[in-house]
Protein backbone atom coordinates (compact mmCIF):
# COMPACT_ATOMS: atom_id res chain seq x y z
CA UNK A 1 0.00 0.00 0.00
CA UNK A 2 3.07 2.60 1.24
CA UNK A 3 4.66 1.52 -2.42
CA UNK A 4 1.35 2.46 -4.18
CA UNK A 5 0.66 5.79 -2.11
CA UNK A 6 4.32 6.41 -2.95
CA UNK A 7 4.55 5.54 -6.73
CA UNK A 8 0.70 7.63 -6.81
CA UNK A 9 2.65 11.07 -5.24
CA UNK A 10 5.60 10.84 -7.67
CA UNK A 11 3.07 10.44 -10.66
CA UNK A 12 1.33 13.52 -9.40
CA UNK A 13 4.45 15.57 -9.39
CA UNK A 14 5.98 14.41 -12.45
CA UNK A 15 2.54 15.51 -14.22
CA UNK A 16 2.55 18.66 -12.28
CA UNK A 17 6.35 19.64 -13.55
CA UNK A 18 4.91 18.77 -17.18
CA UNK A 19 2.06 20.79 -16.80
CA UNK A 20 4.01 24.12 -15.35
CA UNK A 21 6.21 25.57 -18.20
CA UNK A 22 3.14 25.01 -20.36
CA UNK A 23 1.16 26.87 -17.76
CA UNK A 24 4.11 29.47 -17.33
CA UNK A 25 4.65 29.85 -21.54
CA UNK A 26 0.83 30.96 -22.06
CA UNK A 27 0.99 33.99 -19.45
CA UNK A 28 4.26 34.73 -21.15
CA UNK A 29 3.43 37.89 -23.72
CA UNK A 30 4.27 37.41 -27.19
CA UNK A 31 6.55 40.64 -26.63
CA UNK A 32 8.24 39.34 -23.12
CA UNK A 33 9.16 35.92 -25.19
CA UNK A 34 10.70 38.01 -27.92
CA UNK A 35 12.63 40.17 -26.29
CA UNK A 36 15.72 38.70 -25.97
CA UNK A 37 15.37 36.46 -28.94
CA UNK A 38 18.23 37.62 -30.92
CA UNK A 39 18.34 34.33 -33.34
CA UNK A 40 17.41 36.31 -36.15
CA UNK A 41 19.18 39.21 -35.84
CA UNK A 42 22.86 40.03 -37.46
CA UNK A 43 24.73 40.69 -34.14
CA UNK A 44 23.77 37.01 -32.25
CA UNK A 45 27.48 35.91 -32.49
CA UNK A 46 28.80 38.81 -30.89
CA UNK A 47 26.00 39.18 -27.92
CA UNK A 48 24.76 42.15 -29.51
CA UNK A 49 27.97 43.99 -30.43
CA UNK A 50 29.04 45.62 -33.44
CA UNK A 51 32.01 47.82 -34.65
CA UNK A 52 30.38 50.31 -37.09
CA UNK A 53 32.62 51.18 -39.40
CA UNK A 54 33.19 55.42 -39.90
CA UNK A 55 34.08 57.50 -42.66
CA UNK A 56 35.60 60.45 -41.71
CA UNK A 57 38.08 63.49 -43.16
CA UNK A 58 41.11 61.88 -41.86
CA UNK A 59 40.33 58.45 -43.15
CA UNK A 60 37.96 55.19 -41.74
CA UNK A 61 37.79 54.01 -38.24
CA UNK A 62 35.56 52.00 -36.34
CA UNK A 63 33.31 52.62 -33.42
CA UNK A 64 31.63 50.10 -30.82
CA UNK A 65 28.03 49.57 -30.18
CA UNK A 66 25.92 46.86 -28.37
CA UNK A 67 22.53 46.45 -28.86
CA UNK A 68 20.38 45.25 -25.58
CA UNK A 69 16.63 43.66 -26.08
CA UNK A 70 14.37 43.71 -28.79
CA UNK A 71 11.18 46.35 -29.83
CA UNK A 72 10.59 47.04 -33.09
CA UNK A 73 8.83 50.09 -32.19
CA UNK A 74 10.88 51.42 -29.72
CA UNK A 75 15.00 52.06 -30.02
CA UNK A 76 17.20 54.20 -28.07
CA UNK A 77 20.39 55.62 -29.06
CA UNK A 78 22.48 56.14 -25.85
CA UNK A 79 25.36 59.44 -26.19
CA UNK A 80 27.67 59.97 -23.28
CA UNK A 81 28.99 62.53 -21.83
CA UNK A 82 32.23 63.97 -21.59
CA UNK A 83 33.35 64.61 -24.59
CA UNK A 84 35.12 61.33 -24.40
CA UNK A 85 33.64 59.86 -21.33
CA UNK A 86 32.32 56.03 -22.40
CA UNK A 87 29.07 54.09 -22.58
CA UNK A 88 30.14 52.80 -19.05
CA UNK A 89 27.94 54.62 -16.52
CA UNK A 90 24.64 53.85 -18.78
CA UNK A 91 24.96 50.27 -17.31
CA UNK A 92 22.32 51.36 -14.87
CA UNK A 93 19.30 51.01 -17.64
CA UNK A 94 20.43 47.65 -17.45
CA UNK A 95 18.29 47.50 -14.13
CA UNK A 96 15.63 48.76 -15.62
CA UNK A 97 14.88 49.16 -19.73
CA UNK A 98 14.84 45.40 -20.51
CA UNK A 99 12.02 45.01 -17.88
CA UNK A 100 9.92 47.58 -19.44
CA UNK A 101 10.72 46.27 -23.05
CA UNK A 102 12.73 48.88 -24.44
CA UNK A 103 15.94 48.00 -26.99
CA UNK A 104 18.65 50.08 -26.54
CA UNK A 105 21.82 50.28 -27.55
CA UNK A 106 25.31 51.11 -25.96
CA UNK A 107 27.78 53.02 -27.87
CA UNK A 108 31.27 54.83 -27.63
CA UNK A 109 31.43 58.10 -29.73
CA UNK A 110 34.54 57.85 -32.23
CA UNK A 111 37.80 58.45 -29.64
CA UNK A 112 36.19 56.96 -27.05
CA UNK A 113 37.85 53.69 -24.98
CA UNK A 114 35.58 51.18 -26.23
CA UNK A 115 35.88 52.41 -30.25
CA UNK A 116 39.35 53.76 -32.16
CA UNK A 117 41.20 56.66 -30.95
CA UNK A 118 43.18 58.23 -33.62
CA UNK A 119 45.13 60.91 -32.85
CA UNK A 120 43.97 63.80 -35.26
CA UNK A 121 43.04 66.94 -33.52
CA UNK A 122 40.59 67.89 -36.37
CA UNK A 123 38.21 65.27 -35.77
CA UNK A 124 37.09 66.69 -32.35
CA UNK A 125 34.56 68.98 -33.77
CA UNK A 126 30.78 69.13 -33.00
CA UNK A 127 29.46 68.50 -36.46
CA UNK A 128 31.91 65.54 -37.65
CA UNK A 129 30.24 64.24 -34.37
CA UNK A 130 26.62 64.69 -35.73
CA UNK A 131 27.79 62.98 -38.76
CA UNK A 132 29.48 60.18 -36.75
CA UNK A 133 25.75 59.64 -34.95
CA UNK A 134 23.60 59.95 -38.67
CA UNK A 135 26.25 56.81 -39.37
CA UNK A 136 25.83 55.13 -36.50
CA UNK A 137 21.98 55.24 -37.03
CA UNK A 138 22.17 53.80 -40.61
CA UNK A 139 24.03 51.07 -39.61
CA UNK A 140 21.95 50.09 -36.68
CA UNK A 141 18.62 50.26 -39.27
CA UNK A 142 17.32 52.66 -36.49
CA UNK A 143 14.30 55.25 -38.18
CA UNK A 144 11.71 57.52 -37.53
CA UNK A 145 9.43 54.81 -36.30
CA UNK A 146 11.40 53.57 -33.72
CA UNK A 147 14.58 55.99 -32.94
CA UNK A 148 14.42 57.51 -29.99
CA UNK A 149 17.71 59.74 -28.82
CA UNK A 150 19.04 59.96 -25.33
CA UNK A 151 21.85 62.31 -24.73
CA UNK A 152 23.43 63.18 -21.73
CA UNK A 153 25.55 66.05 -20.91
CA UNK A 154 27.65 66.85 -23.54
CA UNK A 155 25.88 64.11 -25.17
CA UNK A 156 22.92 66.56 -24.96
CA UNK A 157 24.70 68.81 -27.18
CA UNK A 158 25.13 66.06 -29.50
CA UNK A 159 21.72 64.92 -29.50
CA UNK A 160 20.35 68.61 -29.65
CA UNK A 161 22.55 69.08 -32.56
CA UNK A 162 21.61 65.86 -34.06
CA UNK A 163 17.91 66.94 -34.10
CA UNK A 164 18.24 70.09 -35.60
CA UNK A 165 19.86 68.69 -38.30
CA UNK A 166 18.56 65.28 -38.94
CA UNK A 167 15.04 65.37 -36.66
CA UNK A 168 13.15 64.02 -39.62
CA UNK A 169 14.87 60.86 -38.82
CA UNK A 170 13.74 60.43 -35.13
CA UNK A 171 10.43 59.55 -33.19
CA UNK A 172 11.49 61.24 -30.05
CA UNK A 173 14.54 63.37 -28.21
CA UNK A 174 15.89 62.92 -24.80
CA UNK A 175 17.77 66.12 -23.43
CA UNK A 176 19.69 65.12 -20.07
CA UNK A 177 21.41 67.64 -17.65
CA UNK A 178 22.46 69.68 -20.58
CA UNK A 179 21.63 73.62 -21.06
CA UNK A 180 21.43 74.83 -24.48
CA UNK A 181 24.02 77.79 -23.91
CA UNK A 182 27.21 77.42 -22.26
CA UNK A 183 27.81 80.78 -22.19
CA UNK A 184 24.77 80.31 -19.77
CA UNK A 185 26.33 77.37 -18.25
CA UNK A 186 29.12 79.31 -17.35
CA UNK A 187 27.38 81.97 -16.05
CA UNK A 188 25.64 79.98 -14.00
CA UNK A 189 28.44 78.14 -12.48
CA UNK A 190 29.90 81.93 -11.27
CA UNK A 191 27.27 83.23 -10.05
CA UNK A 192 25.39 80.35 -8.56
CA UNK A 193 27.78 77.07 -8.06
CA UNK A 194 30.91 79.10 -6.65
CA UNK A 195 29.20 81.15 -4.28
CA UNK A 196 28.03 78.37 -2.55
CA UNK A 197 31.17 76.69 -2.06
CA UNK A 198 33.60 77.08 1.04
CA UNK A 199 35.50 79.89 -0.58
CA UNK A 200 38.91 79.47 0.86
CA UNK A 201 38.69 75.68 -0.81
CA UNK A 202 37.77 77.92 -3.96
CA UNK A 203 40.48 80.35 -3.50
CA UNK A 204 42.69 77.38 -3.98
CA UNK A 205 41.20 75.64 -6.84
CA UNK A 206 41.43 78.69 -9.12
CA UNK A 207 45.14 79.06 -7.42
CA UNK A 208 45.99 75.69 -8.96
CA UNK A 209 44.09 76.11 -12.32
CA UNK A 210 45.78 79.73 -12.92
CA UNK A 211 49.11 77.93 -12.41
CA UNK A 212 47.84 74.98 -14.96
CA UNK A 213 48.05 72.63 -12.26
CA UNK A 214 45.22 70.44 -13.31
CA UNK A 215 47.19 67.15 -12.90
CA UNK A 216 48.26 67.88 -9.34
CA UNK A 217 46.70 65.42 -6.93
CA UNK A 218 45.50 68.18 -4.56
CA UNK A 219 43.40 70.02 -7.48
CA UNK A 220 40.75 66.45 -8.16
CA UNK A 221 40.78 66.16 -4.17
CA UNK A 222 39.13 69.68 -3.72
CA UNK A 223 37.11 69.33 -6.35
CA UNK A 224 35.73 66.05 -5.23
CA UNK A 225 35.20 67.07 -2.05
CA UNK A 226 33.80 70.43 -2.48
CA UNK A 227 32.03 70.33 -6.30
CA UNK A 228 31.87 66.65 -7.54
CA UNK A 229 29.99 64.75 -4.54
CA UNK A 230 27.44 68.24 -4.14
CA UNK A 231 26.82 68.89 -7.75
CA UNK A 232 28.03 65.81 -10.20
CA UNK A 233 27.04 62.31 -7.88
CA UNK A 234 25.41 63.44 -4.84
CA UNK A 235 26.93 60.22 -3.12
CA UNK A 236 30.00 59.90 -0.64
CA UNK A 237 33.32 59.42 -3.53
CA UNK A 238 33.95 55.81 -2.13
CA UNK A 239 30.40 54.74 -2.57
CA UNK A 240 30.29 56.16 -6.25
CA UNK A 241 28.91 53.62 -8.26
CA UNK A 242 31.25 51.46 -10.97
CA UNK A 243 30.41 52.16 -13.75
CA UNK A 244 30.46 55.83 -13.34
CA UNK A 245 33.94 55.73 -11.44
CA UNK A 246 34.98 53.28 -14.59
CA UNK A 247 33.71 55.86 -17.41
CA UNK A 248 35.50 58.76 -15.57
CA UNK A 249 38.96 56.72 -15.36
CA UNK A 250 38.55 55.88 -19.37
CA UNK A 251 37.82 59.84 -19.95
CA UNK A 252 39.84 60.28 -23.42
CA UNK A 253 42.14 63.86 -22.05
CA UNK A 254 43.24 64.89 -25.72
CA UNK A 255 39.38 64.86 -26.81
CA UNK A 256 37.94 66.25 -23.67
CA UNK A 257 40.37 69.58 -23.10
CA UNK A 258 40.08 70.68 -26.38
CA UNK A 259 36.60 70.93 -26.30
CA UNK A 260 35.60 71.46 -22.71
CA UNK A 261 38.77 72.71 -21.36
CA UNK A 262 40.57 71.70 -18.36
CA UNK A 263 38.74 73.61 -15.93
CA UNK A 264 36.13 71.80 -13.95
CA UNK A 265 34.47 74.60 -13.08
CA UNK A 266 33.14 76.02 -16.29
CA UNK A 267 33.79 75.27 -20.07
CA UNK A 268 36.51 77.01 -21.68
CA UNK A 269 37.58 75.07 -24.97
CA UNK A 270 35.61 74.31 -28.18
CA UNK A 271 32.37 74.99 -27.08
CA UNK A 272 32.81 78.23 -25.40
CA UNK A 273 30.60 80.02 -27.08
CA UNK A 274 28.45 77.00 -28.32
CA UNK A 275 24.48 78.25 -27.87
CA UNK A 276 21.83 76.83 -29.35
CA UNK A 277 18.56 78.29 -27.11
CA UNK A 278 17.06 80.32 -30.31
CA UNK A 279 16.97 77.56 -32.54
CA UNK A 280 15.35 75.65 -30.20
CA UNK A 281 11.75 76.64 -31.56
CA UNK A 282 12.68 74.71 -34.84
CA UNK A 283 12.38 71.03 -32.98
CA UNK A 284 9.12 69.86 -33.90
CA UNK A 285 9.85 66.48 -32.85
CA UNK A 286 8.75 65.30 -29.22
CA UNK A 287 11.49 65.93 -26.53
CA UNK A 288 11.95 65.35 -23.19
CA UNK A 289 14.43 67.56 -20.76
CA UNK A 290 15.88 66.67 -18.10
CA UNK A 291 17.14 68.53 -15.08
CA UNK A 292 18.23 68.52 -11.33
CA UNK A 293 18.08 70.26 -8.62
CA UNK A 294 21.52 70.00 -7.46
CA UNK A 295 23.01 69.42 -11.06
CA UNK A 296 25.96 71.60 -12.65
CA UNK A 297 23.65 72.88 -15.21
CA UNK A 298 20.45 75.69 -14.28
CA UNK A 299 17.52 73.25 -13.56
CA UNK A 300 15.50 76.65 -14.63
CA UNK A 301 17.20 77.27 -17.46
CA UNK A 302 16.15 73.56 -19.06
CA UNK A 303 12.74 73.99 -17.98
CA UNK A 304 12.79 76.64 -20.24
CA UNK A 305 14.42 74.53 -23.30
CA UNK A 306 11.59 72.16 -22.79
CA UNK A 307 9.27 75.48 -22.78
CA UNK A 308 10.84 76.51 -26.45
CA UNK A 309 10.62 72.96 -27.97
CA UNK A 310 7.83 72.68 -29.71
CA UNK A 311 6.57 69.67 -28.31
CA UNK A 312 8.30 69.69 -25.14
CA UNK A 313 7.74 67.92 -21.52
CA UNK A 314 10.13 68.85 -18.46
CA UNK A 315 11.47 65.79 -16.12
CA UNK A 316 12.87 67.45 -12.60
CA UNK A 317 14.93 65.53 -10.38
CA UNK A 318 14.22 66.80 -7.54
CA UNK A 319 16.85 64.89 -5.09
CA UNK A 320 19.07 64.94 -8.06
CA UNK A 321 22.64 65.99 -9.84
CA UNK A 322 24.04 66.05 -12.93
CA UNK A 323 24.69 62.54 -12.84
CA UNK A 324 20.44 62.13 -11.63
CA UNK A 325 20.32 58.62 -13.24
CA UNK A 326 22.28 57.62 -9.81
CA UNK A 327 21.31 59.79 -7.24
CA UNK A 328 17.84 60.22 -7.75
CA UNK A 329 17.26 57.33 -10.03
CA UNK A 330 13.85 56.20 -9.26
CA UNK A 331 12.55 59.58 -10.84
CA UNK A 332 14.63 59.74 -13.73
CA UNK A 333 14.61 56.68 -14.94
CA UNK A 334 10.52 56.21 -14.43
CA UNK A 335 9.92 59.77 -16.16
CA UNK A 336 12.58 58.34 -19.42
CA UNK A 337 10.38 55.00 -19.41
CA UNK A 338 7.05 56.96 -19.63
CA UNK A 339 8.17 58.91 -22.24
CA UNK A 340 9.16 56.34 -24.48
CA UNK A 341 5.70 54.85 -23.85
CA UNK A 342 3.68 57.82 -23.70
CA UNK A 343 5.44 58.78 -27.22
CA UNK A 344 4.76 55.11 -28.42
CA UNK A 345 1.18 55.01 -27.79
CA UNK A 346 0.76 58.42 -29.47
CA UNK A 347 0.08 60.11 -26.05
């Protein structure tokens, strides 16, 4: 009887482990099952990853990308920061995008680690970079039904410049923690960012940087104690996440002094006088801004870039700094998600 009763239990739970995945696979969406089915797409050797080749006035080179997820309706373009910062610190969507179904894609502007870094001074010029992204996009098969472009701090120039050339190709913008002035930028960083700082730390930052000290130890450990942990991650330094603290050490120096400068307290290189607020009115395409309250850049001053757009919505962070994604993540990442829904559904 015991054998019976025993042999009757294990046929039970054999049919009950047959009948689960089948149970499992029909609440399964179509979309969910698809999503990281990459079997028919060109990059499933490399995970995802492709070097795209680029054409450029000094000759060809090669950039990386890596594609996450699949959604044929949505796509987003990722630009970093810097210039010359890397993909690195976007790892964060990770935690979030492929949950909510949205493909995106990785990718390390031309002199960047992950992608070539040639040594020609001429390439580090805002529109070779637009014409580096309108490559990048044609290779990917990313278009105006699907393309959706984040950029993020100096990315946000790129992506802002991008648009105004090429916004006939996209289905929706992404501003982050960019201004569209950095004559603005600057101004707001004297007469709002240094004021607030202890001043005798001040007094001997600009000490350093009018004696081109940039590379002395003491010069990154006021700054990090006195600007970067109040106004760039809003997080003690030795808590700073990885991937941001691996994106800052692979910073490309010859790309990002030329056109920033050295000084971390303002811009003074390339894009001095870079300002793109009156052309703003041209975008017709639907864009979202993003700001902080603690960032670098005037949260005020992007509410107002989402104000000129013509189709325009304003995300404010309000715990967060110019690296928000981190430090007041919950917000910014749920107000990029409902975007690229809201924009999707026609909303």
């Amino acid at each position: 009887m015991r054998t019976l009763i025993c042999l009757s239990l294990l046929a039970l739970l054999l049919c009950a482990c047959q009948i689960q995945p089948e149970n499992f696979a029909r609440k399964d969406p179509d979309a969910k099952s698809t999503y990281l089915d990459y079997s028919d797409r060109d990059d499933l050797l490399a995970g995802g990853v492709r070097l795209i080749p680029i054409h450029t006035p000094k000759g060809d080179f090669k950039v990386w990308t890596k594609r996450v997820g699949n959604n044929p309706t949505i796509k987003v373009l990722l630009l970093h920061g810097g210039p010359a910062a890397t993909h690195e610190y976007f790892e964060m969507f990770d935690s979030y995008f492929p949950a909510a179904g949205v493909e995106y894609y990785y990718y390390d502007q031309l002199g960047s680690a992950y992608s070539d870094q040639p040594d020609e001074p001429e390439l580090w010029d805002t529109a070779r970079f637009v014409d580096e992204v309108e490559q990048v996009r044609q290779a990917l098969g990313l278009e105006r039904s699907n393309f959706f472009l984040l950029g993020h701090s100096w990315g946000g120039i790129l992506a802002m410049e991008y648009a105004l050339t090429y916004q006939q190709n996209l289905k929706g913008l992404i501003i982050s923690n960019m201004m569209s002035s950095i004559p603005a930028y600057n101004e707001y960083a004297t007469k709002v960012l240094m004021p607030q700082m202890d001043q005798t730390a001040l007094a001997e930052i600009k000490k350093l940087e009018n004696a081109k000290q940039f590379e002395n130890p003491r010069y990154m450990e006021l700054l990090m104690q006195h600007h970067y942990v109040q106004h760039i991650l809003r997080m003690p330094a030795e808590q700073w996440p990885d991937p941001v603290n691996r994106a800052f050490t692979h910073l490309n120096q010859k790309i990002y002094i030329p056109m920033q400068g050295p000084s971390e307290l303002g811009a003074s290189g390339k894009l001095v006088n870079w300002d793109r607020t009156a052309d703003l009115g041209q975008l017709t395409v639907p864009t979202l801004v993003i700001g902080a309250r603690y960032d670098t850049m005037d949260p005020s001053h992007m509410e107002m870039m989402s104000k000129k757009v013509q189709k325009g919505r304003y995300l404010f962070c309000p715990n967060g700094s110019h690296m928000a994604m981190y430090d007041d993540q919950k917000t910014y990442v749920d107000g990029v998600i409902t975007f690229l829904k809201d924009i999707d559904a026609g909303r």
